[in-house]
Protein backbone atom coordinates (compact mmCIF):
# COMPACT_ATOMS: atom_id res chain seq x y z
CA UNK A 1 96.55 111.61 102.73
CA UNK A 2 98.19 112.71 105.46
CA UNK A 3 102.29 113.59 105.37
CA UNK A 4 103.48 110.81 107.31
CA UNK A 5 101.20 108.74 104.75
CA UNK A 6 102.96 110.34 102.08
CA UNK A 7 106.77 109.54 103.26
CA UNK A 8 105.83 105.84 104.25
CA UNK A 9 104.65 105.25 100.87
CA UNK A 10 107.08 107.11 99.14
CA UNK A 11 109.95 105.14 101.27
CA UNK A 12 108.42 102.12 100.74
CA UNK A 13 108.31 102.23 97.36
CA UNK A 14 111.67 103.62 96.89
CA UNK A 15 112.73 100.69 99.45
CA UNK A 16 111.18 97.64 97.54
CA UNK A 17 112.43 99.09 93.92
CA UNK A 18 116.41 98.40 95.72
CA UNK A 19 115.22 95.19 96.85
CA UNK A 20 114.55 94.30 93.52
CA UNK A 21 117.41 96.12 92.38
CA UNK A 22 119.62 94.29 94.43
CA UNK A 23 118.84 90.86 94.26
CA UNK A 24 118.42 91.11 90.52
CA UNK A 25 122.07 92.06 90.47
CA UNK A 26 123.39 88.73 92.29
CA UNK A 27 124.83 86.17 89.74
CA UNK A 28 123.20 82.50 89.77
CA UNK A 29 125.90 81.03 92.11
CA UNK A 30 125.22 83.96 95.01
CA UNK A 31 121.64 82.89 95.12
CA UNK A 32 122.81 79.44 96.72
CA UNK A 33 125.16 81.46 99.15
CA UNK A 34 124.40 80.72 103.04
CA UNK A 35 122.80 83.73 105.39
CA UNK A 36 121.92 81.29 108.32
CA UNK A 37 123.76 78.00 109.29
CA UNK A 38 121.20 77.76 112.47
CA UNK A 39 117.97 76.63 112.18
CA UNK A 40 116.75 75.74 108.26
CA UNK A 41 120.06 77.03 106.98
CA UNK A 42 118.99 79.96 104.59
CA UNK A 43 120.55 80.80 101.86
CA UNK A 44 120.14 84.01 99.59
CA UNK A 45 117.29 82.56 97.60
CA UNK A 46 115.23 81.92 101.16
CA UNK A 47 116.08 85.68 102.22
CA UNK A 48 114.10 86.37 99.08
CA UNK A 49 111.40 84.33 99.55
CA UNK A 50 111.07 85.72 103.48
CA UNK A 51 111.02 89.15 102.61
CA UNK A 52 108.09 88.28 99.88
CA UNK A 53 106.38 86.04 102.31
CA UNK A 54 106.33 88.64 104.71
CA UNK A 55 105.74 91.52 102.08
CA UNK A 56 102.06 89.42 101.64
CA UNK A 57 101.58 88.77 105.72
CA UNK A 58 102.19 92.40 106.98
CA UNK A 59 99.70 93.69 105.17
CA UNK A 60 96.61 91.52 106.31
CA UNK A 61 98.10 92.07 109.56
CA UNK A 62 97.67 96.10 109.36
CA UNK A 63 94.24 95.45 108.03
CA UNK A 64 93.14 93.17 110.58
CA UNK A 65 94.43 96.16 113.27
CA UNK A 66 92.96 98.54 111.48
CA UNK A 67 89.35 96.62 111.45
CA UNK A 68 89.67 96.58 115.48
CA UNK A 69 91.39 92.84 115.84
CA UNK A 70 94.21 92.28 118.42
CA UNK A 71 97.27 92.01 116.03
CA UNK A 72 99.88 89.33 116.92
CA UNK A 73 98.55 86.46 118.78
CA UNK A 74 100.46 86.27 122.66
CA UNK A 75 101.75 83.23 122.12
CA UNK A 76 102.91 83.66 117.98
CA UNK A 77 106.15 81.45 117.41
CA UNK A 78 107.97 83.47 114.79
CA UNK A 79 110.67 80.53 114.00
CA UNK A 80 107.64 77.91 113.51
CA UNK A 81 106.00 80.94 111.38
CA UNK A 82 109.03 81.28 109.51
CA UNK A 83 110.18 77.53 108.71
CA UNK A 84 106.45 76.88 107.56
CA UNK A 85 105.72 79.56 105.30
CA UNK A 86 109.19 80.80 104.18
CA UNK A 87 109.83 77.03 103.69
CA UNK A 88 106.72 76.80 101.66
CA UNK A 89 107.12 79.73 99.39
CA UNK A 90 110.74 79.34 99.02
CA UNK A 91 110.02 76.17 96.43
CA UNK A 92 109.10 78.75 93.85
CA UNK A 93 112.02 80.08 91.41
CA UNK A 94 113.78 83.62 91.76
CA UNK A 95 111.71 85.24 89.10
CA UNK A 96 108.65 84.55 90.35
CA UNK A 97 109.87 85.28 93.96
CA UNK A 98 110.70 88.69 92.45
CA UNK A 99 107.69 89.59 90.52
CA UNK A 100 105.72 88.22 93.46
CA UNK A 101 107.71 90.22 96.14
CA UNK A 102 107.43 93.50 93.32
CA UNK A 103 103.38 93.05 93.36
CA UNK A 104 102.77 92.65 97.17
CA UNK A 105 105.09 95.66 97.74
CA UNK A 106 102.90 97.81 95.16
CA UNK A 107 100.39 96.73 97.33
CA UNK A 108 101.82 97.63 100.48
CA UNK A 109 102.32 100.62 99.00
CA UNK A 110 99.14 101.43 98.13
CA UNK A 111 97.28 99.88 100.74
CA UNK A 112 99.50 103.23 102.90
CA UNK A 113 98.77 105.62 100.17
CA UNK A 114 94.59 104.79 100.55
């Protein structure tokens, strides 16, 4: 594995282990706290479920490049990306939104270490 390889995985993983260190921190009434007023109105709890959403989504992207596709579609609508799956994986509770974000990171992680 190259060096660059090396210090993207390493930062990575460093990077997702204060993700979960952070929001494991916040007590239950900061997870209802708003980010966004526009839009859906996030609050904490969809920040979480965004970053895991996306955590899952990068990394079929990279593939996908990798394998010789095009990447992003021209005409990709991150908003109507966002509301639809960040709305649909934000039904799911803060523990599993924090295992799941811990598992697709490891596998972000490795995915730059192979």
């Amino acid at each position: 594995m190259s060096n660059l390889a090396t210090e993207l995985a390493n930062m990575l993983e460093s990077d997702g282990a204060k993700t979960i260190e952070f929001f494991s921190s916040l007590a239950s009434e900061q997870w209802d706290l708003p980010i966004y007023s526009e839009g859906p109105g996030w609050r904490v709890h969809n920040l979480l479920a965004h970053f895991t959403e996306v955590e899952g989504s990068i990394g079929k992207l990279i593939r996908q490049v990798v394998e010789g596709g095009s990447g992003v579609p021209e005409d990709f609508d991150i908003d109507r990306w966002n509301a639809k799956h960040t709305g649909e994986i934000s039904t799911q509770d803060r523990n599993w939104l924090l295992a799941e974000f811990e598992g697709r990171r490891r596998a972000t992680v490795e995915m730059v270490r192979a």
